[in-house]
C-alpha atoms as a PDB file:
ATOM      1  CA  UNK A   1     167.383 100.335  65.768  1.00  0.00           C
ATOM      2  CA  UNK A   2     163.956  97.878  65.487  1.00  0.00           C
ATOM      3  CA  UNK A   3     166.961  95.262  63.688  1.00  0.00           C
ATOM      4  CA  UNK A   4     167.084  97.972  60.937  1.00  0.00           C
ATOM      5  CA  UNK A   5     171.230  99.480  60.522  1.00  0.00           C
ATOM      6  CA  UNK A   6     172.059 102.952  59.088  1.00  0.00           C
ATOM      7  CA  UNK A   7     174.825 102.637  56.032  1.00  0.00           C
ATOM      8  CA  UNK A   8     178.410 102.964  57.179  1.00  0.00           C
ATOM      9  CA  UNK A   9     179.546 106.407  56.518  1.00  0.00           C
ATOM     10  CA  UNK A  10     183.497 107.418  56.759  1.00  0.00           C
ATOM     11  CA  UNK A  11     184.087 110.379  59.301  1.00  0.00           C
ATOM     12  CA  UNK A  12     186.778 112.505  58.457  1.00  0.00           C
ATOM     13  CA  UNK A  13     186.839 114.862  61.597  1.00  0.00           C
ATOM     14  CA  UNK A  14     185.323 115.400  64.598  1.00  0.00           C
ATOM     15  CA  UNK A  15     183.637 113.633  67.755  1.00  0.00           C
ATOM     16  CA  UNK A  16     181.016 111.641  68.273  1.00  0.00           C
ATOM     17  CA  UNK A  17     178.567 113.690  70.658  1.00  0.00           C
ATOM     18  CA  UNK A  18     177.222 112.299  74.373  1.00  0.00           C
ATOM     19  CA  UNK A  19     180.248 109.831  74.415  1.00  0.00           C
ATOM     20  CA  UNK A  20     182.720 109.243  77.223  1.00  0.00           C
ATOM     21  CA  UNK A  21     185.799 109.778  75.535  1.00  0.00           C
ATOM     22  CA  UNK A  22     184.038 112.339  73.494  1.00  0.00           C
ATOM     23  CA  UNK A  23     185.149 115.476  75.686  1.00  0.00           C
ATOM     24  CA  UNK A  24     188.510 114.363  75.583  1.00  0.00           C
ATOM     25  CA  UNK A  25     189.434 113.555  72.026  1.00  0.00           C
ATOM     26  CA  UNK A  26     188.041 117.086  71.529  1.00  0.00           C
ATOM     27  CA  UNK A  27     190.230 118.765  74.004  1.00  0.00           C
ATOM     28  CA  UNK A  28     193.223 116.654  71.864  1.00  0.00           C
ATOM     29  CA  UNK A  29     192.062 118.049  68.994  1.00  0.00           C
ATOM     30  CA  UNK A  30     191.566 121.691  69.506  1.00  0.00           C
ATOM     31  CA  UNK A  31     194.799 121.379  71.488  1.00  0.00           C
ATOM     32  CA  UNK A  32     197.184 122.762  69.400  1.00  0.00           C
ATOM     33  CA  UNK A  33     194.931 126.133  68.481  1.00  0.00           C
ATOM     34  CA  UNK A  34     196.930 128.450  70.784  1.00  0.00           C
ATOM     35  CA  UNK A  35     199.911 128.383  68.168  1.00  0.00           C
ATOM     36  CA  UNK A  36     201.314 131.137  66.968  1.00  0.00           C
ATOM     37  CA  UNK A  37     199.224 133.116  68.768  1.00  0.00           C
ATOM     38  CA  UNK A  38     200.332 136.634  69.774  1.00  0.00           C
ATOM     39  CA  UNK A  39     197.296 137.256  72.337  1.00  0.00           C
ATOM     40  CA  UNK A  40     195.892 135.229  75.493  1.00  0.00           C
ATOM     41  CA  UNK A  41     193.876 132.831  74.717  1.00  0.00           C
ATOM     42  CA  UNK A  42     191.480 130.182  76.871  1.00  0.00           C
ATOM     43  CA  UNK A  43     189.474 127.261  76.496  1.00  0.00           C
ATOM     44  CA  UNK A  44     186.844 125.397  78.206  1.00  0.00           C
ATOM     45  CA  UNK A  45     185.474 122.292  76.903  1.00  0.00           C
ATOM     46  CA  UNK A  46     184.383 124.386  73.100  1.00  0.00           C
ATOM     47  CA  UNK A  47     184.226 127.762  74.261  1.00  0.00           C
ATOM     48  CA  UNK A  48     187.212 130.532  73.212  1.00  0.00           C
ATOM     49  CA  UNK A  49     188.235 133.423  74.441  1.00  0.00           C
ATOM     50  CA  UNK A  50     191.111 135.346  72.703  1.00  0.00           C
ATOM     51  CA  UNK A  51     192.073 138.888  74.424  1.00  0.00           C
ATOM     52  CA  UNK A  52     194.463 140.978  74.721  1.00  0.00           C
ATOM     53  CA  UNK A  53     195.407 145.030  76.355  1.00  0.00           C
ATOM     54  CA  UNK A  54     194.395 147.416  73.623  1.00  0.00           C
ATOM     55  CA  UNK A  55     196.493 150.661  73.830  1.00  0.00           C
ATOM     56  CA  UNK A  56     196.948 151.860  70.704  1.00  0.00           C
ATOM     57  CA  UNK A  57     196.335 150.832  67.359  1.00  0.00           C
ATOM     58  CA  UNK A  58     199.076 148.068  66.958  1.00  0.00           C
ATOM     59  CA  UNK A  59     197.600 145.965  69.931  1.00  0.00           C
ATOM     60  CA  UNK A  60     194.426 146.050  67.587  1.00  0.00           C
ATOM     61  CA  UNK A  61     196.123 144.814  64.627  1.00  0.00           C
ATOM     62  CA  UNK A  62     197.837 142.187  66.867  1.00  0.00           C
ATOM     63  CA  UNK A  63     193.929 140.826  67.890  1.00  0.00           C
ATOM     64  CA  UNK A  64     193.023 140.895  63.883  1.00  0.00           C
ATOM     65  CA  UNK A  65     195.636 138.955  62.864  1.00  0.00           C
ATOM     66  CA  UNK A  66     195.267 136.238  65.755  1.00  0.00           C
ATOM     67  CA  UNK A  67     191.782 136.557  65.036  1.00  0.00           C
ATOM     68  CA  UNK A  68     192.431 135.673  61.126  1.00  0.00           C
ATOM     69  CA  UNK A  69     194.727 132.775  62.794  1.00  0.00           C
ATOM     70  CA  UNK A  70     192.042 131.466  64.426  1.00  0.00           C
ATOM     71  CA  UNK A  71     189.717 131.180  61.246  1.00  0.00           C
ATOM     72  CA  UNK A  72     192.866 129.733  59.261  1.00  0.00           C
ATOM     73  CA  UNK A  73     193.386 126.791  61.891  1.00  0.00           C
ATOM     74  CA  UNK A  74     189.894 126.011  61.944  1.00  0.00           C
ATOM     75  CA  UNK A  75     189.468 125.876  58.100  1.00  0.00           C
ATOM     76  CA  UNK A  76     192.923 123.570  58.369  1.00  0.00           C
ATOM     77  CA  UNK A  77     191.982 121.543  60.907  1.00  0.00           C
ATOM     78  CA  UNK A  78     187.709 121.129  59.425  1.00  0.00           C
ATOM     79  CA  UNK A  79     186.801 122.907  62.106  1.00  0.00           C
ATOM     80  CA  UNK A  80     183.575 124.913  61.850  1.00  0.00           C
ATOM     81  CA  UNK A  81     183.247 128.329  63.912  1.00  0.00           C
ATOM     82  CA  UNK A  82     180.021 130.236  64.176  1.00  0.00           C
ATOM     83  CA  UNK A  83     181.352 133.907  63.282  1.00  0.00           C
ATOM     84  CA  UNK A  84     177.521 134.645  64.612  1.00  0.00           C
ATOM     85  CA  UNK A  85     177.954 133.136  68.306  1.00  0.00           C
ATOM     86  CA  UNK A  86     181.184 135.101  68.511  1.00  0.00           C
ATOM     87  CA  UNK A  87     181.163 138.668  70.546  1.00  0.00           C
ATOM     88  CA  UNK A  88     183.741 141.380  71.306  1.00  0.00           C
ATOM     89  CA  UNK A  89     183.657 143.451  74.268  1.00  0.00           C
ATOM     90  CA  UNK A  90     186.003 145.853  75.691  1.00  0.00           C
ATOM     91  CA  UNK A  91     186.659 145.937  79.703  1.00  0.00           C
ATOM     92  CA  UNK A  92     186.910 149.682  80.651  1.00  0.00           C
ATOM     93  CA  UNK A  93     185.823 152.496  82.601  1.00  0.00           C
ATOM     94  CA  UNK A  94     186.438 155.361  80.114  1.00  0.00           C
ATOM     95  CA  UNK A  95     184.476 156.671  77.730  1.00  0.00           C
ATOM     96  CA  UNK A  96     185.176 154.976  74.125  1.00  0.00           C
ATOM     97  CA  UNK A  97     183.672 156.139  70.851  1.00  0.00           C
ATOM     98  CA  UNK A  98     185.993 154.483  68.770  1.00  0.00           C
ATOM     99  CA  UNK A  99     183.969 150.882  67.757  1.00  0.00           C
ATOM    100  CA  UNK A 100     185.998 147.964  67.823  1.00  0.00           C
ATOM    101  CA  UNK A 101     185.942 146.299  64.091  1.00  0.00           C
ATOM    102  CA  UNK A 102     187.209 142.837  64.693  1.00  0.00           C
ATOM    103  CA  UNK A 103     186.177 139.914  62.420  1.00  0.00           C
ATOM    104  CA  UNK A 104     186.763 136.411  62.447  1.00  0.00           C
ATOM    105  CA  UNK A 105     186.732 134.408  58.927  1.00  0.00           C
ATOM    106  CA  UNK A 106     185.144 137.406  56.667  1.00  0.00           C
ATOM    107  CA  UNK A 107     182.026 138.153  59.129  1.00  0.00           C
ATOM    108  CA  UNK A 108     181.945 141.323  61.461  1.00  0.00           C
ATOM    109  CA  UNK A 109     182.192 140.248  65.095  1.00  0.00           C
ATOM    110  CA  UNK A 110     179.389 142.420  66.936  1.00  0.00           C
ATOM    111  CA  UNK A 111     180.390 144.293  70.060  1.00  0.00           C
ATOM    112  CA  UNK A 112     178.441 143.441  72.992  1.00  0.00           C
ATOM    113  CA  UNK A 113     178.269 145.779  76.454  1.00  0.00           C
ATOM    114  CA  UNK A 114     178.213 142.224  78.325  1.00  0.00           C
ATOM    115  CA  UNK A 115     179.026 138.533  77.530  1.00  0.00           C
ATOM    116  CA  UNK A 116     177.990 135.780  79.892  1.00  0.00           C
ATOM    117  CA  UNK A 117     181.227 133.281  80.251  1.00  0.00           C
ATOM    118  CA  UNK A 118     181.063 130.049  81.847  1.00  0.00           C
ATOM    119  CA  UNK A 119     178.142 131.419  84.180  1.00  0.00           C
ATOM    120  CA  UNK A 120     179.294 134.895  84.549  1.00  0.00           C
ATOM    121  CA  UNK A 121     177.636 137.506  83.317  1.00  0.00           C
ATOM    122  CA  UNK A 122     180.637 139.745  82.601  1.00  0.00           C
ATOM    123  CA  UNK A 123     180.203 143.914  81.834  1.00  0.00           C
ATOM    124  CA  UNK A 124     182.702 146.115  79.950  1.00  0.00           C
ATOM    125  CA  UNK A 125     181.737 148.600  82.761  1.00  0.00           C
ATOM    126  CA  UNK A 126     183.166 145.942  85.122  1.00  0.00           C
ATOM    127  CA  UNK A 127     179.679 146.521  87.145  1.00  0.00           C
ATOM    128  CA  UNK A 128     178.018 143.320  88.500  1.00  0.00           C
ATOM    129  CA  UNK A 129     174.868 144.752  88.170  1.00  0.00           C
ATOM    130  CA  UNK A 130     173.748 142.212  85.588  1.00  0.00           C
ATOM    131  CA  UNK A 131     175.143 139.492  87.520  1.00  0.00           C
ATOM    132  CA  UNK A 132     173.459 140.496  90.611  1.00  0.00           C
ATOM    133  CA  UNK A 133     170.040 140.727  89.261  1.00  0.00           C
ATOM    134  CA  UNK A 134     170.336 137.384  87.391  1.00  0.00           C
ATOM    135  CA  UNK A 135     171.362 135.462  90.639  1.00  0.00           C
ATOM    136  CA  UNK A 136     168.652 137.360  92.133  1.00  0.00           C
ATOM    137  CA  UNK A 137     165.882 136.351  89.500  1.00  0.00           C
ATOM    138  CA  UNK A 138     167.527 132.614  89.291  1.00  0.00           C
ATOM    139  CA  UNK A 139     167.526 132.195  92.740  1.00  0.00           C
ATOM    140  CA  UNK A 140     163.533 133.262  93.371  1.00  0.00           C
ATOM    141  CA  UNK A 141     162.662 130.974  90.304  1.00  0.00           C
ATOM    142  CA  UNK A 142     164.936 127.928  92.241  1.00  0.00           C
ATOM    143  CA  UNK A 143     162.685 129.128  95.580  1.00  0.00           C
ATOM    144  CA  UNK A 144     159.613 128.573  93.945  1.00  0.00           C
ATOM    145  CA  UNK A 145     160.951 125.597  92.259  1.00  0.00           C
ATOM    146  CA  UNK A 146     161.610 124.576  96.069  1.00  0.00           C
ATOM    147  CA  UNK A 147     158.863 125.227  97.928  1.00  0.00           C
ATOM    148  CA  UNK A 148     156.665 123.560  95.059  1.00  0.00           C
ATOM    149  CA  UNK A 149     158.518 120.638  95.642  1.00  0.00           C
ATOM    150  CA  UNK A 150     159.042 120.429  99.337  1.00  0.00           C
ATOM    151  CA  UNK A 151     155.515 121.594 101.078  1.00  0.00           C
ATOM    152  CA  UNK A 152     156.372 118.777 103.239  1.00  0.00           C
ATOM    153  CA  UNK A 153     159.018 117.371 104.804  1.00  0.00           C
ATOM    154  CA  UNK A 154     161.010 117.884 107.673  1.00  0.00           C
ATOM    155  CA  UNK A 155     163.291 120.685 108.670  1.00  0.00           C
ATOM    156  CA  UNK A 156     166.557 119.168 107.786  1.00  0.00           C
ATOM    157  CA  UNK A 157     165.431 118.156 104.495  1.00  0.00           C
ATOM    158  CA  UNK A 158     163.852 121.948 103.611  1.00  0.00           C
ATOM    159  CA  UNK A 159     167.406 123.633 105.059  1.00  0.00           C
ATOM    160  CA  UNK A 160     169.114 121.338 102.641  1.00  0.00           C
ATOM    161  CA  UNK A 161     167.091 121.765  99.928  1.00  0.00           C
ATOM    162  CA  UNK A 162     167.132 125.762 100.115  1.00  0.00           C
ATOM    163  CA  UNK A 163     170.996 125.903 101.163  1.00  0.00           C
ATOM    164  CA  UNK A 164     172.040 123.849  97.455  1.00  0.00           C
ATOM    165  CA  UNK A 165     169.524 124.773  95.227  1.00  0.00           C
ATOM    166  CA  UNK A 166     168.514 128.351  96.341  1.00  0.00           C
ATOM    167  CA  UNK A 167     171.867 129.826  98.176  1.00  0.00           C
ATOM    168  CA  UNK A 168     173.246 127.980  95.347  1.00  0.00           C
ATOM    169  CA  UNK A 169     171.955 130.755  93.000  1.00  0.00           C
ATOM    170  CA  UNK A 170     173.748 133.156  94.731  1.00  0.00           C
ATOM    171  CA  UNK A 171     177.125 134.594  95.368  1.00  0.00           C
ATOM    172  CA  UNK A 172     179.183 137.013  97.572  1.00  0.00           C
ATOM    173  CA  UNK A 173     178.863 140.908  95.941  1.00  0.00           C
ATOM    174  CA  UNK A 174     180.701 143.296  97.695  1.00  0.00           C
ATOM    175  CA  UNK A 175     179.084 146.534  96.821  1.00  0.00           C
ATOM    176  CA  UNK A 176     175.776 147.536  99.476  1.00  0.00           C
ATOM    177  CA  UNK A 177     173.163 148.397  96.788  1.00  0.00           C
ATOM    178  CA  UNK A 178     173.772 144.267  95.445  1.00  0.00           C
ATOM    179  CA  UNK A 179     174.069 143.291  98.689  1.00  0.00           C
ATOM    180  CA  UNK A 180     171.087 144.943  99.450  1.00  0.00           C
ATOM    181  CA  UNK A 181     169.409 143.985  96.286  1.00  0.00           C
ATOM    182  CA  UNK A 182     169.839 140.407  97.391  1.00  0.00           C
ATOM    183  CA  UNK A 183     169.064 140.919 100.753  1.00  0.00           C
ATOM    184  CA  UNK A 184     165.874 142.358  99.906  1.00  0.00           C
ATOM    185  CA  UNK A 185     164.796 139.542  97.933  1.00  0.00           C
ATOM    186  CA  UNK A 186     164.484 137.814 100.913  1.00  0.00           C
ATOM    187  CA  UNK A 187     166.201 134.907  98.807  1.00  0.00           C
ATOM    188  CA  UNK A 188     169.666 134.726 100.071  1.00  0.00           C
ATOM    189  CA  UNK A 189     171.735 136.739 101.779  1.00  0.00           C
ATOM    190  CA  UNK A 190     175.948 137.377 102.327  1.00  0.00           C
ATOM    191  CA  UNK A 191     177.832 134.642 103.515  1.00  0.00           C
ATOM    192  CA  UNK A 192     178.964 136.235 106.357  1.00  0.00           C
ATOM    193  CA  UNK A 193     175.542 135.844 107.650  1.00  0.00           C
ATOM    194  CA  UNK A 194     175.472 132.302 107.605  1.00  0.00           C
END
């Protein structure tokens, strides 16, 4: 930069970020962390989510160790993993007491009631309450965003702008208090309406 060049540095591991290829030579690398896995486990792009069905105390044990697996492939492969960005939540209707004590590489994983996943606010209740009222609040600020924006303008242009950027916001709940929630934000409304 200004004619002035950094000194060359080796890199051992990892990606250079904001690159093309970048995205995919990760993908490559973090490829083979499913092995010798005994639970599910998914990726997208660098998130993780390892899970399993918990019935007894064995299933538990089963998360641990793929848990510890985890933390052993990423200290083989020079991989750091925030312990602290990590959360564990358990998808149920009954009433649990027992706390889940997983841990990934030494640290205590905390247990959450909800995690948000790629977009999703997702409950252990299995309510989209939180869901609902986060579309609802993201699609008022995108209205106001809108009609900031767009004071004038023609009809077509207004219509498109509220249909991708506000509707946008919003998805299909099927219970009637989120429907009506959404309704009565006078923000968007079911699809079926359309």
């Amino acid at each position: 930069m200004g004619g002035q060049l950094s000194a060359e540095v080796t890199v051992m591991s990892g990606v250079l970020q904001g690159s093309l290829l970048g995205p995919l030579l990760f993908l490559a690398y973090v490829n083979d962390i499913w092995r010798n896995m005994e639970s599910t486990i998914r990726l997208f792009a660098d998130d993780c989510v390892i899970y399993r069905k918990i019935v007894n105390n064995a299933d538990m044990e089963k998360l641990q160790k793929d848990l510890d697996r985890l933390g052993e492939w990423a200290v083989e492969n020079a991989m750091k993993i925030n312990p602290s960005k990590s959360k564990v939540i358990r998808f149920t209707r009954a009433r649990v007491k027992d706390p889940l004590n997983c841990s990934l590489m030494g640290t205590l994983i905390p247990e959450a009631s909800s995690c948000k996943y790629l977009g999703i606010i997702l409950r252990s209740d299995l309510s989209w309450a939180d869901q609902v009222n986060y579309a609802v609040k993201t699609a008022w600020k995108a209205l106001h965003f809108t009609m900031r924006i767009i004071k004038m303008g023609n009809s077509n242009t207004k219509s498109l702008a509220y249909m991708s950027l506000v509707r946008a916001a919003c998805w299909d709940p099927y219970r009637e208090g989120q429907i009506s929630e959404l309704k009565g934000s006078k923000v968007c409304w079911k699809s079926s309406e359309v």
